[in-house]
Each structure stands twice: as C-alpha cells, then as structure tokens.
PDB file of N, CA and C in Angstrom:
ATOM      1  N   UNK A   1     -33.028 -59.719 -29.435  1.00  0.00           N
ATOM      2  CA  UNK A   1     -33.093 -61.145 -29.201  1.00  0.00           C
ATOM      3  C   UNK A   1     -33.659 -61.812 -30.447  1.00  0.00           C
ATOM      4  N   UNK A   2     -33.179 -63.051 -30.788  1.00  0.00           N
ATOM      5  CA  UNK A   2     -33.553 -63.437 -32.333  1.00  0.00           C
ATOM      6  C   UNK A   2     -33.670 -64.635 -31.838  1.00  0.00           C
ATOM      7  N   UNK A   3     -34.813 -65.067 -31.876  1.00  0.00           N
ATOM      8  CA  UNK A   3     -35.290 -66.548 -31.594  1.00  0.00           C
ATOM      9  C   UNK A   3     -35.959 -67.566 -33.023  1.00  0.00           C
ATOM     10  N   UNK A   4     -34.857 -68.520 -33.162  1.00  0.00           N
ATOM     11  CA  UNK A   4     -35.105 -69.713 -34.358  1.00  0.00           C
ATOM     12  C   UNK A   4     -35.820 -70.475 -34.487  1.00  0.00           C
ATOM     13  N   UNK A   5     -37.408 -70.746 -34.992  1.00  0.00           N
ATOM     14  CA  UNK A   5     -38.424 -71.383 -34.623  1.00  0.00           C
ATOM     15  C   UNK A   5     -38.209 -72.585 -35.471  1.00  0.00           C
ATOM     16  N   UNK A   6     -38.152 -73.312 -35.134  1.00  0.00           N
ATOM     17  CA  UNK A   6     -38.002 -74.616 -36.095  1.00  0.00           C
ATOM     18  C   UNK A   6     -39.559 -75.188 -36.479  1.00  0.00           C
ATOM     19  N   UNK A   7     -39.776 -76.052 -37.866  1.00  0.00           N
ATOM     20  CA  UNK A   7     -40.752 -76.315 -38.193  1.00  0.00           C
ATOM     21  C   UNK A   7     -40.745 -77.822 -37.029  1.00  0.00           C
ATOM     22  N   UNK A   8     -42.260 -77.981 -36.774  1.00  0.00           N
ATOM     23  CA  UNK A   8     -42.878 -78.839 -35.529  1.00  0.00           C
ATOM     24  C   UNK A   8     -42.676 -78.439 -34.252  1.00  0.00           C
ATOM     25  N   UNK A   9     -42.250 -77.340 -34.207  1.00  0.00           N
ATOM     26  CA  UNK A   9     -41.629 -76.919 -32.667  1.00  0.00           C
ATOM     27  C   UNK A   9     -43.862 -76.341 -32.225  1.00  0.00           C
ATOM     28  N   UNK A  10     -43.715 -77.406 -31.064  1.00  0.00           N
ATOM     29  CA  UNK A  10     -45.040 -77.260 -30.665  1.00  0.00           C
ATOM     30  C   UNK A  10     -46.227 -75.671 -30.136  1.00  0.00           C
ATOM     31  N   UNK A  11     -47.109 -75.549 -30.750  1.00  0.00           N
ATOM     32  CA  UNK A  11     -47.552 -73.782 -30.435  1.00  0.00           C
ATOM     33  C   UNK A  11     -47.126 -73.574 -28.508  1.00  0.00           C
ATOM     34  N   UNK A  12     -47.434 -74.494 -27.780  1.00  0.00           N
ATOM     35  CA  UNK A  12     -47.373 -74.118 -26.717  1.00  0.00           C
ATOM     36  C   UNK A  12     -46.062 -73.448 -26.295  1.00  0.00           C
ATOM     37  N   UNK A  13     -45.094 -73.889 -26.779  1.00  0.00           N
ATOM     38  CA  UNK A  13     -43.803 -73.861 -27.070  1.00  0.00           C
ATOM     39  C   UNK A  13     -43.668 -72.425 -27.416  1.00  0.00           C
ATOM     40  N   UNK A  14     -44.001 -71.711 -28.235  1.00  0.00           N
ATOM     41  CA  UNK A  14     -43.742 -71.279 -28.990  1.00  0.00           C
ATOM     42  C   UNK A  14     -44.948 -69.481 -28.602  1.00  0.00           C
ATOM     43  N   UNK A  15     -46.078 -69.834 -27.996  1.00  0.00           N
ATOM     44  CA  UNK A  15     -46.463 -68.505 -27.287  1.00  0.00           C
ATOM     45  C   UNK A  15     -45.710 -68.617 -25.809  1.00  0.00           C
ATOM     46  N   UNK A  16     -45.079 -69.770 -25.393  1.00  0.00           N
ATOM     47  CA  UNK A  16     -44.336 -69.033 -24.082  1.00  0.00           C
ATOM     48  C   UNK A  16     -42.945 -68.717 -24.335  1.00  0.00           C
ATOM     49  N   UNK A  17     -42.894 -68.966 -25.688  1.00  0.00           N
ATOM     50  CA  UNK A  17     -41.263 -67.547 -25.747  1.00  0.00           C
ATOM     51  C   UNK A  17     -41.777 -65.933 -25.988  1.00  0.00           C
ATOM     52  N   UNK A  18     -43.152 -66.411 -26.765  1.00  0.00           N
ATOM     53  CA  UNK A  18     -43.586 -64.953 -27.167  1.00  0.00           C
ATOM     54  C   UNK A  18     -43.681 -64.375 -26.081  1.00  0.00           C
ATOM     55  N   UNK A  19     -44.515 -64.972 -25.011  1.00  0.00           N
ATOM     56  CA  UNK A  19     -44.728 -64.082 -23.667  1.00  0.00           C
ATOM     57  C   UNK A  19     -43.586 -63.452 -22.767  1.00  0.00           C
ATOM     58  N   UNK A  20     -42.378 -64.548 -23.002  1.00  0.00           N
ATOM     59  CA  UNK A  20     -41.371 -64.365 -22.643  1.00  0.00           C
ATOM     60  C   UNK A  20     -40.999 -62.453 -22.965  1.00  0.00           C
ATOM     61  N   UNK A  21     -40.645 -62.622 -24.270  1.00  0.00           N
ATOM     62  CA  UNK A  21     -40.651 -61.328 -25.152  1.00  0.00           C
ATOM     63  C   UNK A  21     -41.358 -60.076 -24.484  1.00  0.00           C
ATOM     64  N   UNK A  22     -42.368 -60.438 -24.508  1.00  0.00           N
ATOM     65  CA  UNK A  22     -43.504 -59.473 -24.285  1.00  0.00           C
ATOM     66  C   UNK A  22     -43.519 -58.943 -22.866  1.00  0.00           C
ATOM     67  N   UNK A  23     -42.961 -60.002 -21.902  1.00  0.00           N
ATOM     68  CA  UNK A  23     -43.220 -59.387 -20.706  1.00  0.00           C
ATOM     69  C   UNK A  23     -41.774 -58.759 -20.332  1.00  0.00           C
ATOM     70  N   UNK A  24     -40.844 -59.159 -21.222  1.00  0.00           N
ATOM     71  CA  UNK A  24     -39.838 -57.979 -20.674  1.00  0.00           C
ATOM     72  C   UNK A  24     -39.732 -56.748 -21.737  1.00  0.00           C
ATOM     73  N   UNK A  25     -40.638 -56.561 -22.593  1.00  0.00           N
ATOM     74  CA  UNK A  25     -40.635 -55.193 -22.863  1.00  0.00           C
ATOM     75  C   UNK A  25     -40.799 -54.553 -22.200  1.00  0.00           C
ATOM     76  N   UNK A  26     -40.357 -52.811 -22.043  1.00  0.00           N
ATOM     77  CA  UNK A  26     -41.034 -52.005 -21.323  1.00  0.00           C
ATOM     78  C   UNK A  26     -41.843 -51.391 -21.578  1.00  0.00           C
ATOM     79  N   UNK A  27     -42.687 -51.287 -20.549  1.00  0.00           N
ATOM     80  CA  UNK A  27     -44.442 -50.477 -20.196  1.00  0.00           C
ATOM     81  C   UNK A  27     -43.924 -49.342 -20.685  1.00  0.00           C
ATOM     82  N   UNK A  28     -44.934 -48.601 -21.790  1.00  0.00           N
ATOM     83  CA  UNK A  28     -45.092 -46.775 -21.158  1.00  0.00           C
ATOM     84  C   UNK A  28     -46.468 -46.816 -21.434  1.00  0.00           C
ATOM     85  N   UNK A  29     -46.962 -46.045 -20.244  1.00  0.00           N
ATOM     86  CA  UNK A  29     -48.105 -45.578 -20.211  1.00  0.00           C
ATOM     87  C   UNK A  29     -48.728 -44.673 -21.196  1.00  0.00           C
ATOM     88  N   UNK A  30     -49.191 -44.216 -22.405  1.00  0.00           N
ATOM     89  CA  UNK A  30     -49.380 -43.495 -23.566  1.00  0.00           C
ATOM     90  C   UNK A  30     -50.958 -42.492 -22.907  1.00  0.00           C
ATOM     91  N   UNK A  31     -51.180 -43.452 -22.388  1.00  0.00           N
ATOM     92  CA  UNK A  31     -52.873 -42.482 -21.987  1.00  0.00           C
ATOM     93  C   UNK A  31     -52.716 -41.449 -21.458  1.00  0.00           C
ATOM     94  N   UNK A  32     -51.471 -41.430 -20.502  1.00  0.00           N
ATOM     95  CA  UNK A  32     -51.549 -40.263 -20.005  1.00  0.00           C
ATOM     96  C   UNK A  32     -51.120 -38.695 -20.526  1.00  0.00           C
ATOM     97  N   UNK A  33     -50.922 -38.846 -22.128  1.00  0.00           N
ATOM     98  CA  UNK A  33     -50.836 -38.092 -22.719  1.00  0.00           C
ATOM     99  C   UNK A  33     -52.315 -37.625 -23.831  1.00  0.00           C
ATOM    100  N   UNK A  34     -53.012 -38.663 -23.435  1.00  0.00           N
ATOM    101  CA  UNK A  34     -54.769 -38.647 -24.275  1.00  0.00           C
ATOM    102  C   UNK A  34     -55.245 -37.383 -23.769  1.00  0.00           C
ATOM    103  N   UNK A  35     -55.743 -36.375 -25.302  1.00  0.00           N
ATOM    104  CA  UNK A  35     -56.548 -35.395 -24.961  1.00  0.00           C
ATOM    105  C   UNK A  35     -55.203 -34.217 -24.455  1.00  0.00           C
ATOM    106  N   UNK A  36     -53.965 -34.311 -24.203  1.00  0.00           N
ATOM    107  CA  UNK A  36     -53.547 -33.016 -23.212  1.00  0.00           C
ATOM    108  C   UNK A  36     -52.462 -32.502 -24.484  1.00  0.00           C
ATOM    109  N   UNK A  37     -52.603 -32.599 -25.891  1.00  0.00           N
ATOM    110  CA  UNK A  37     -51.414 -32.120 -26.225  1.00  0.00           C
ATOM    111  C   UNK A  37     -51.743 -30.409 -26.572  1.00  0.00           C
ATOM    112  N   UNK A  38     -51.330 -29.749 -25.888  1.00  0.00           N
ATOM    113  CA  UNK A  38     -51.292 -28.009 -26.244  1.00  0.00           C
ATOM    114  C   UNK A  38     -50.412 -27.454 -27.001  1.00  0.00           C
ATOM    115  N   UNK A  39     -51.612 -26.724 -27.304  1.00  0.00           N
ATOM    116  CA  UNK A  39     -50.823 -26.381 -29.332  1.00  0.00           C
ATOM    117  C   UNK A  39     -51.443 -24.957 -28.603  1.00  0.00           C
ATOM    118  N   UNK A  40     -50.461 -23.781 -29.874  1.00  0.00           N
ATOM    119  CA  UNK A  40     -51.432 -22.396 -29.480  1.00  0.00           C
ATOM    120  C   UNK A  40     -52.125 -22.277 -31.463  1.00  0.00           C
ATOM    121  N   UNK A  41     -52.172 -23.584 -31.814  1.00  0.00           N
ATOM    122  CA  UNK A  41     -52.813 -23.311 -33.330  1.00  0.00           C
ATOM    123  C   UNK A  41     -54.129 -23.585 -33.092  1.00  0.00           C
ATOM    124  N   UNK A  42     -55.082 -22.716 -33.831  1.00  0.00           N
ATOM    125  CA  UNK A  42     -56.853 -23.193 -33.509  1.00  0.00           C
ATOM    126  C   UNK A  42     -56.620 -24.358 -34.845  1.00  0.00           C
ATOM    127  N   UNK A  43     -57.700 -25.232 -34.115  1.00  0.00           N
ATOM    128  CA  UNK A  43     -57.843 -26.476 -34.970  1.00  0.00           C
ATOM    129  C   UNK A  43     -58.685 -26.233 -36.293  1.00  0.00           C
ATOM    130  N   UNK A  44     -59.981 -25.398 -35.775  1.00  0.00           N
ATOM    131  CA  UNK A  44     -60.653 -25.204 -36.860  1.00  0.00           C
ATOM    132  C   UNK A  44     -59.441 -24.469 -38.350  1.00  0.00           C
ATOM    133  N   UNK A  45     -59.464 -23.225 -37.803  1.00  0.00           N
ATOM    134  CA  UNK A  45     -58.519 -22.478 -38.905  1.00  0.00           C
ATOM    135  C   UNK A  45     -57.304 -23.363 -39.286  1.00  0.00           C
ATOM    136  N   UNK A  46     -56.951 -24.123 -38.867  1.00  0.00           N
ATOM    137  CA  UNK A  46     -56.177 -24.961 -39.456  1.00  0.00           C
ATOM    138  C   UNK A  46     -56.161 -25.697 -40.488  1.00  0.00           C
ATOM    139  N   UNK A  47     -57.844 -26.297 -40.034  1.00  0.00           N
ATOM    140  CA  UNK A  47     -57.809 -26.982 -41.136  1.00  0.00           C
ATOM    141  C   UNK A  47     -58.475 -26.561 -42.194  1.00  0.00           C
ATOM    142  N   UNK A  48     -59.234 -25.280 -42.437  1.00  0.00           N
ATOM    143  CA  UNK A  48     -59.666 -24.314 -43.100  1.00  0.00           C
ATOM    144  C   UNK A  48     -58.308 -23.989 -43.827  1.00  0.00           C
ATOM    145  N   UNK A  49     -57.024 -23.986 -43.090  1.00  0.00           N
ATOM    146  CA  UNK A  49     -55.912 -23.687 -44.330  1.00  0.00           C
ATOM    147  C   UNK A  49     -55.838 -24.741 -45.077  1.00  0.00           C
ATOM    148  N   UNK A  50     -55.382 -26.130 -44.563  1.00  0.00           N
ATOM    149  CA  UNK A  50     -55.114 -27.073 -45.432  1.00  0.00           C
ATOM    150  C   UNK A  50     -55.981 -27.624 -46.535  1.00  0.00           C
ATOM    151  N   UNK A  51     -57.218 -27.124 -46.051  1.00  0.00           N
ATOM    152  CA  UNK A  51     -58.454 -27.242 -46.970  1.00  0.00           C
ATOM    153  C   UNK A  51     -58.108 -26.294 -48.481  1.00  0.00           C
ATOM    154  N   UNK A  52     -58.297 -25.211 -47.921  1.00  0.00           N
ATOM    155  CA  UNK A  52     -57.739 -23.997 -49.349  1.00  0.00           C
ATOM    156  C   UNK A  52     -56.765 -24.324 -50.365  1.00  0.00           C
ATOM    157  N   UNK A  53     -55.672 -25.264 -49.976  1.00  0.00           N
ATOM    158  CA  UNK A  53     -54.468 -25.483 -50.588  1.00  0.00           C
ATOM    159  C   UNK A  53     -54.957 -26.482 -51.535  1.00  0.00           C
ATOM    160  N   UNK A  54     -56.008 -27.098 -51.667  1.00  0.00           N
ATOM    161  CA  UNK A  54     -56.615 -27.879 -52.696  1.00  0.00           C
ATOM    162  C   UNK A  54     -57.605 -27.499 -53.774  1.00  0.00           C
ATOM    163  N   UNK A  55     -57.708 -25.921 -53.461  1.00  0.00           N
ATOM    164  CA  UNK A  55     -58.838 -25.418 -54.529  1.00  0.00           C
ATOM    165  C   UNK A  55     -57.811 -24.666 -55.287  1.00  0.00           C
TER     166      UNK A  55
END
C-alpha cells in the first residue's frame, strides 16, 4: 500500500492512516520463542573458538 502525503495534510490526518497500516499488519507473537532456541553447541566453547581465531 503506498500512501501520498501531501505537504499541509494535517498530523491528525496523517497518524490515522498510520494506524490504519499498523493495525492491519499481522501479529506474531516472537516471545514465545524467548530463551527456547536448542542448539547441541556449548555456548561457552563456542565462543572460546571464535575467540582463538583472533590470536
């Protein structure tokens, strides 16, 4: 959607297209991926490698 803002076009005007916008994006919930991503790499030794690669 490409909306043409003209100069004097009033702010009120102009956050209720934004909201417009905004409220038909779609939701994703992201939190519910906070904290759960499983790796079988240890974090420490990890970064103990990437560390080495600079000396």
């Amino acid at each position: 959607m490409v909306t043409t803002i003209k100069k004097g076009t009033p702010k009120e005007e102009i956050r209720k297209w934004v909201n417009e916008v905004v409220s038909k994006s779609p939701k994703s919930d992201i939190m519910k991926y906070a904290g759960k991503l499983q790796t079988d790499i240890d974090p420490l030794e990890y970064q103990r490698e990437l560390g080495d690669e600079w000396e």
